[in-house]
C-alpha atoms as a PDB file:
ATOM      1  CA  UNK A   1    -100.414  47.759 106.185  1.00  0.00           C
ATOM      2  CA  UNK A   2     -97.606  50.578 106.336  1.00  0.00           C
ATOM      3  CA  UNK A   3     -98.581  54.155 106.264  1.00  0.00           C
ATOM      4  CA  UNK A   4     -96.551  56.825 104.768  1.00  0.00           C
ATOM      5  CA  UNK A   5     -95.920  59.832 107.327  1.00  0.00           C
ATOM      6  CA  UNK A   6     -94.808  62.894 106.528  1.00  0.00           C
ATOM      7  CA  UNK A   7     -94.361  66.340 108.858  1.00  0.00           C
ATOM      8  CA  UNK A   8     -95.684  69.605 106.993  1.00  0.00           C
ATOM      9  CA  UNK A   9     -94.940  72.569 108.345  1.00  0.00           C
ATOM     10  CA  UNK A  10     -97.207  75.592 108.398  1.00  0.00           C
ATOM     11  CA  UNK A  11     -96.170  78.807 107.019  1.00  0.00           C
ATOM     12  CA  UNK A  12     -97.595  81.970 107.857  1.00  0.00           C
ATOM     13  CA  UNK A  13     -98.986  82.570 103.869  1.00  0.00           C
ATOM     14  CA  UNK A  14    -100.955  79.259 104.316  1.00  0.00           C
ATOM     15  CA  UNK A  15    -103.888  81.212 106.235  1.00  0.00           C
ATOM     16  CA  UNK A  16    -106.854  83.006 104.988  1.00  0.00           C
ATOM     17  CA  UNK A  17    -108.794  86.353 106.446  1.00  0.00           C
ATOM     18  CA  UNK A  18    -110.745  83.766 108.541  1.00  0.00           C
ATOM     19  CA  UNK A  19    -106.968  82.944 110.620  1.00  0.00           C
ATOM     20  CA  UNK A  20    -107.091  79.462 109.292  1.00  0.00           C
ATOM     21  CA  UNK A  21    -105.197  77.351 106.382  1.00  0.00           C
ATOM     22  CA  UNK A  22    -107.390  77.729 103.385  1.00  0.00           C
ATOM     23  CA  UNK A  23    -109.071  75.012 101.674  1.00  0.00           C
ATOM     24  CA  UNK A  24    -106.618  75.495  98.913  1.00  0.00           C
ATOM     25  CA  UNK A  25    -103.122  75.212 100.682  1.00  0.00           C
ATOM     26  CA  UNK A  26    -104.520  71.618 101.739  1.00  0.00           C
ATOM     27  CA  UNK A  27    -103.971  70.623  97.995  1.00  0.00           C
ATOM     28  CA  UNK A  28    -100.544  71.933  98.528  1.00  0.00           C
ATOM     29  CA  UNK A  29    -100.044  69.706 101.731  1.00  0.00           C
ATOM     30  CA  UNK A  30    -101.394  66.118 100.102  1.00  0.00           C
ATOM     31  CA  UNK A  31     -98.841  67.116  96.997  1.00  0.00           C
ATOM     32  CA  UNK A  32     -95.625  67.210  99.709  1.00  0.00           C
ATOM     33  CA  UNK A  33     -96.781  63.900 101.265  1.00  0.00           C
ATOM     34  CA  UNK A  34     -97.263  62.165  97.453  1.00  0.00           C
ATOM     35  CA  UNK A  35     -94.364  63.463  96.222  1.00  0.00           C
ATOM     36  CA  UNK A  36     -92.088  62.307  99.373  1.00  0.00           C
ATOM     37  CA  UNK A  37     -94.562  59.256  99.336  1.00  0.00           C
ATOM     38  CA  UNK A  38     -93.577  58.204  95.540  1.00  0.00           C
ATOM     39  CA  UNK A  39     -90.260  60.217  94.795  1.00  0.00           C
ATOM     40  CA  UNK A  40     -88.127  60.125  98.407  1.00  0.00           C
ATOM     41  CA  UNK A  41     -89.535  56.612  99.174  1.00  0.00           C
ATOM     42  CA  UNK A  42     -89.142  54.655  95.514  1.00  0.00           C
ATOM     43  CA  UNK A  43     -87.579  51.383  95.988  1.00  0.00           C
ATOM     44  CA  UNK A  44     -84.227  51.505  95.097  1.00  0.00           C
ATOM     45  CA  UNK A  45     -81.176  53.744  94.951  1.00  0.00           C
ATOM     46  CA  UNK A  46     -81.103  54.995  91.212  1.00  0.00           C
ATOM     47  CA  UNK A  47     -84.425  52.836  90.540  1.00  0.00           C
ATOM     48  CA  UNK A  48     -86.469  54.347  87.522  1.00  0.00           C
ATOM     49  CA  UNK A  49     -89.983  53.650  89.593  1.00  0.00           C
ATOM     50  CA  UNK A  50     -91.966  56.771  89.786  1.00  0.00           C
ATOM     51  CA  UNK A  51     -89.018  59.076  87.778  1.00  0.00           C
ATOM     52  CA  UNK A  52     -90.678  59.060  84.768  1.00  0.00           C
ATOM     53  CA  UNK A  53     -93.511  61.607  85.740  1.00  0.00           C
ATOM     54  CA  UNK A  54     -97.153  61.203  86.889  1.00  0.00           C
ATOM     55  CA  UNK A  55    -100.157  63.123  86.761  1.00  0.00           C
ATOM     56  CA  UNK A  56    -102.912  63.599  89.449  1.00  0.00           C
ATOM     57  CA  UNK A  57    -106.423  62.556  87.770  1.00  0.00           C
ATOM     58  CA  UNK A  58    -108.406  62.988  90.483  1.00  0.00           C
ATOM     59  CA  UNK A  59    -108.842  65.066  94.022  1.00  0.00           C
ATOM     60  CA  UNK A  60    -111.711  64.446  96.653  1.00  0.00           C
ATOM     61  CA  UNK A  61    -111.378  66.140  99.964  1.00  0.00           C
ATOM     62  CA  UNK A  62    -113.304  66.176 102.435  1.00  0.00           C
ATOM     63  CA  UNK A  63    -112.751  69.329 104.780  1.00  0.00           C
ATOM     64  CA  UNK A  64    -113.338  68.068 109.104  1.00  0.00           C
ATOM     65  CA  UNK A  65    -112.589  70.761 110.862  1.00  0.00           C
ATOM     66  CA  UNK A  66    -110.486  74.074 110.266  1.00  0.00           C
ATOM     67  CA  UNK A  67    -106.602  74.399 111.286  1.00  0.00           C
ATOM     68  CA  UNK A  68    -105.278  77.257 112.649  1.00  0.00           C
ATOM     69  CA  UNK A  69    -101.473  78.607 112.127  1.00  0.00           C
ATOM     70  CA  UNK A  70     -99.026  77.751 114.590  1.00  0.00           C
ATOM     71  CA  UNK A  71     -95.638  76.739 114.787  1.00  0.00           C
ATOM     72  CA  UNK A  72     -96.013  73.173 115.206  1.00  0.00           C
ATOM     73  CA  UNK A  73     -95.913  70.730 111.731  1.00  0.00           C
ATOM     74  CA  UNK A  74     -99.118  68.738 110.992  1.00  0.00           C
ATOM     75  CA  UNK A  75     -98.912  65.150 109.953  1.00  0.00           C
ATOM     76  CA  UNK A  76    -100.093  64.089 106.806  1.00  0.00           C
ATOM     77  CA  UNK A  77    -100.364  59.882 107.277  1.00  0.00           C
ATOM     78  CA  UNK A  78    -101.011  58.367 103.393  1.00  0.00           C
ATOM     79  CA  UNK A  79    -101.809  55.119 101.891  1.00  0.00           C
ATOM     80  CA  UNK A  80    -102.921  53.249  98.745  1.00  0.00           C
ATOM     81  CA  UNK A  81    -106.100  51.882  98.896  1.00  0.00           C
ATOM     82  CA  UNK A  82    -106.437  50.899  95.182  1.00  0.00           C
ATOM     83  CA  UNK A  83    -103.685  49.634  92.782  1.00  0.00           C
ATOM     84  CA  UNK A  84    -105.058  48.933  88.762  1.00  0.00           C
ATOM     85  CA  UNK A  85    -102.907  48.386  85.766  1.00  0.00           C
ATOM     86  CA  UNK A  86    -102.151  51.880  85.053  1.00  0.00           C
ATOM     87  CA  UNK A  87    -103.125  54.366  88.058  1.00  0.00           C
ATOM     88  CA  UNK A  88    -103.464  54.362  92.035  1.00  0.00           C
ATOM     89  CA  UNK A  89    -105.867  55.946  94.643  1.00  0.00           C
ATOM     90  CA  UNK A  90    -103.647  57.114  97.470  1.00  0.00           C
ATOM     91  CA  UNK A  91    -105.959  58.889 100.334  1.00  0.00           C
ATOM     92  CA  UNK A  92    -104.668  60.882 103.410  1.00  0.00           C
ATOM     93  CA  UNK A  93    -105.396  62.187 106.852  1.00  0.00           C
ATOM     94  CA  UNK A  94    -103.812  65.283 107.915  1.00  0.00           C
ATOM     95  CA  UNK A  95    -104.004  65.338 111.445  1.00  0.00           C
ATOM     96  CA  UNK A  96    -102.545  65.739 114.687  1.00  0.00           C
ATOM     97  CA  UNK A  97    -102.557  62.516 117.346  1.00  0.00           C
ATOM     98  CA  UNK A  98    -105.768  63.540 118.296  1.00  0.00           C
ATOM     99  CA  UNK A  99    -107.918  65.594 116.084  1.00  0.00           C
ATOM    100  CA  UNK A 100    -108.390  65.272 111.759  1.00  0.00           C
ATOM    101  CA  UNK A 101    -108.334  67.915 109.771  1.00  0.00           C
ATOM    102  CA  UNK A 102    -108.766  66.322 106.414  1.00  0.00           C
ATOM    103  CA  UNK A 103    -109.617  63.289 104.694  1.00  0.00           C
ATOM    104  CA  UNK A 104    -108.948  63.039 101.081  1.00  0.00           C
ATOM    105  CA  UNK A 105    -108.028  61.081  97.979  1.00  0.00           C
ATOM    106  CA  UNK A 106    -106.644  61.482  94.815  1.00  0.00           C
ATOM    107  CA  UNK A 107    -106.260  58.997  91.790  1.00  0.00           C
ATOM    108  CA  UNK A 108    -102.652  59.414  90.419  1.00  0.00           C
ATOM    109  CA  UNK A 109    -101.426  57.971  87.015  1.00  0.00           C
ATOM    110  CA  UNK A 110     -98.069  57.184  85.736  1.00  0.00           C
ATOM    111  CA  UNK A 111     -96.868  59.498  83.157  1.00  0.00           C
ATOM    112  CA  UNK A 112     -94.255  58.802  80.306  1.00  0.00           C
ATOM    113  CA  UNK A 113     -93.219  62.326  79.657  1.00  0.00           C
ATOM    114  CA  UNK A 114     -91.121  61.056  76.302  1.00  0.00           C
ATOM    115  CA  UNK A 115     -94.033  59.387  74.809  1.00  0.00           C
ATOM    116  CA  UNK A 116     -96.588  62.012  76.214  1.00  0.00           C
ATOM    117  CA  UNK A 117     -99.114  59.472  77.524  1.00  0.00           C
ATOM    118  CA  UNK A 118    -100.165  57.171  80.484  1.00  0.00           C
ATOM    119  CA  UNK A 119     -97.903  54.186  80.395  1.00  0.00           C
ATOM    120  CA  UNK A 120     -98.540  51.644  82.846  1.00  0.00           C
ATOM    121  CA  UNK A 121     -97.666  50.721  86.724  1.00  0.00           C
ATOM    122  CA  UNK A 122     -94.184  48.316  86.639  1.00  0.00           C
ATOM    123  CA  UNK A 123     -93.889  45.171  88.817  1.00  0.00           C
ATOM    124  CA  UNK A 124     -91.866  46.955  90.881  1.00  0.00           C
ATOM    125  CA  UNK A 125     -94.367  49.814  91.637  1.00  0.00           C
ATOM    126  CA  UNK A 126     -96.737  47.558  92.301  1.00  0.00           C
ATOM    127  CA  UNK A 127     -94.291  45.531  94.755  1.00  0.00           C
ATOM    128  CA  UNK A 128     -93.584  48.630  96.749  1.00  0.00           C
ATOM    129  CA  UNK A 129     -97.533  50.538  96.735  1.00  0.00           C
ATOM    130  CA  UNK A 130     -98.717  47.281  97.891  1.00  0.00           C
ATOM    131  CA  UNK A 131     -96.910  47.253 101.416  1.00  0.00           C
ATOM    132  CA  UNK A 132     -98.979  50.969 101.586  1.00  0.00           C
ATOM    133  CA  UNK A 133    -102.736  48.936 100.517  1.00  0.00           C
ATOM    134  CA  UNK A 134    -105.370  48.791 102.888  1.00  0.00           C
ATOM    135  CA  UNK A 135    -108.798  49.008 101.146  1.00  0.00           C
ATOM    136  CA  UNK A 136    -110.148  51.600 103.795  1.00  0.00           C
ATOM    137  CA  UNK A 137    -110.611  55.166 101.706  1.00  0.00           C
ATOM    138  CA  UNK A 138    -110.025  58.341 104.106  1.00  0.00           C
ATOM    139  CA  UNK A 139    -113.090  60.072 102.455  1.00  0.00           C
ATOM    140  CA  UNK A 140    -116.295  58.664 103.416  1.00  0.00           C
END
């Protein structure tokens, strides 16, 4: 099982009065790993998979321990730990190599933005979330 990693940087906005990244910018952090997850990393040079649109269905986060600015990116790890015929659970750690901040998940469905509804995960979808599957959720 493959893991998606991507390196978020922190900006300066991202904290609260408290010195720390709000509960909200980690929302904003998950969003940059899906969308490099499912946009940057679609199978395929001029593939449709994942251009038509999705929409995000679901969000459960579970908030470990409070991250404080600095210069230094935090990674975001993500992977798929349910595939069904028309959406996908993706959870994620953002961490650093030894310390969680975060463990979340959030159900994602494909969008056709023509037709204005759901529409369906393709073969090839599937073929690529499933090297990303491993049952285990991030959010106990």
């Amino acid at each position: 099982m493959a893991r998606h990693i991507y390196s978020c940087p922190l900006r300066w906005s991202d904290m609260d009065a408290f010195g720390h990244v709000n509960n909200v910018v980690f929302l904003r952090y998950l969003e940059e790993a899906r969308i490099d997850f499912m946009f940057r990393l679609a199978p395929g040079d001029g593939s449709p998979s994942f251009s038509g649109g999705s929409v995000v269905a679901r969000h459960e986060i579970d908030y470990v321990r409070p991250l404080v600015h600095r210069h230094a990116p935090v990674t975001v790890e993500s992977w798929v730990t349910k595939i069904a015929a028309a959406s996908l659970t993706i959870a994620y750690e953002i961490k650093d190599p030894e310390q969680v901040y975060v463990r979340a998940s959030t159900v994602v469905v494909p969008y056709d933005l023509a037709a204005e509804r759901p529409r369906r995960i393709t073969a090839e979808e599937k073929l690529f979330l499933q090297e990303y599957l491993d049952q285990e959720p991030a959010v106990a």
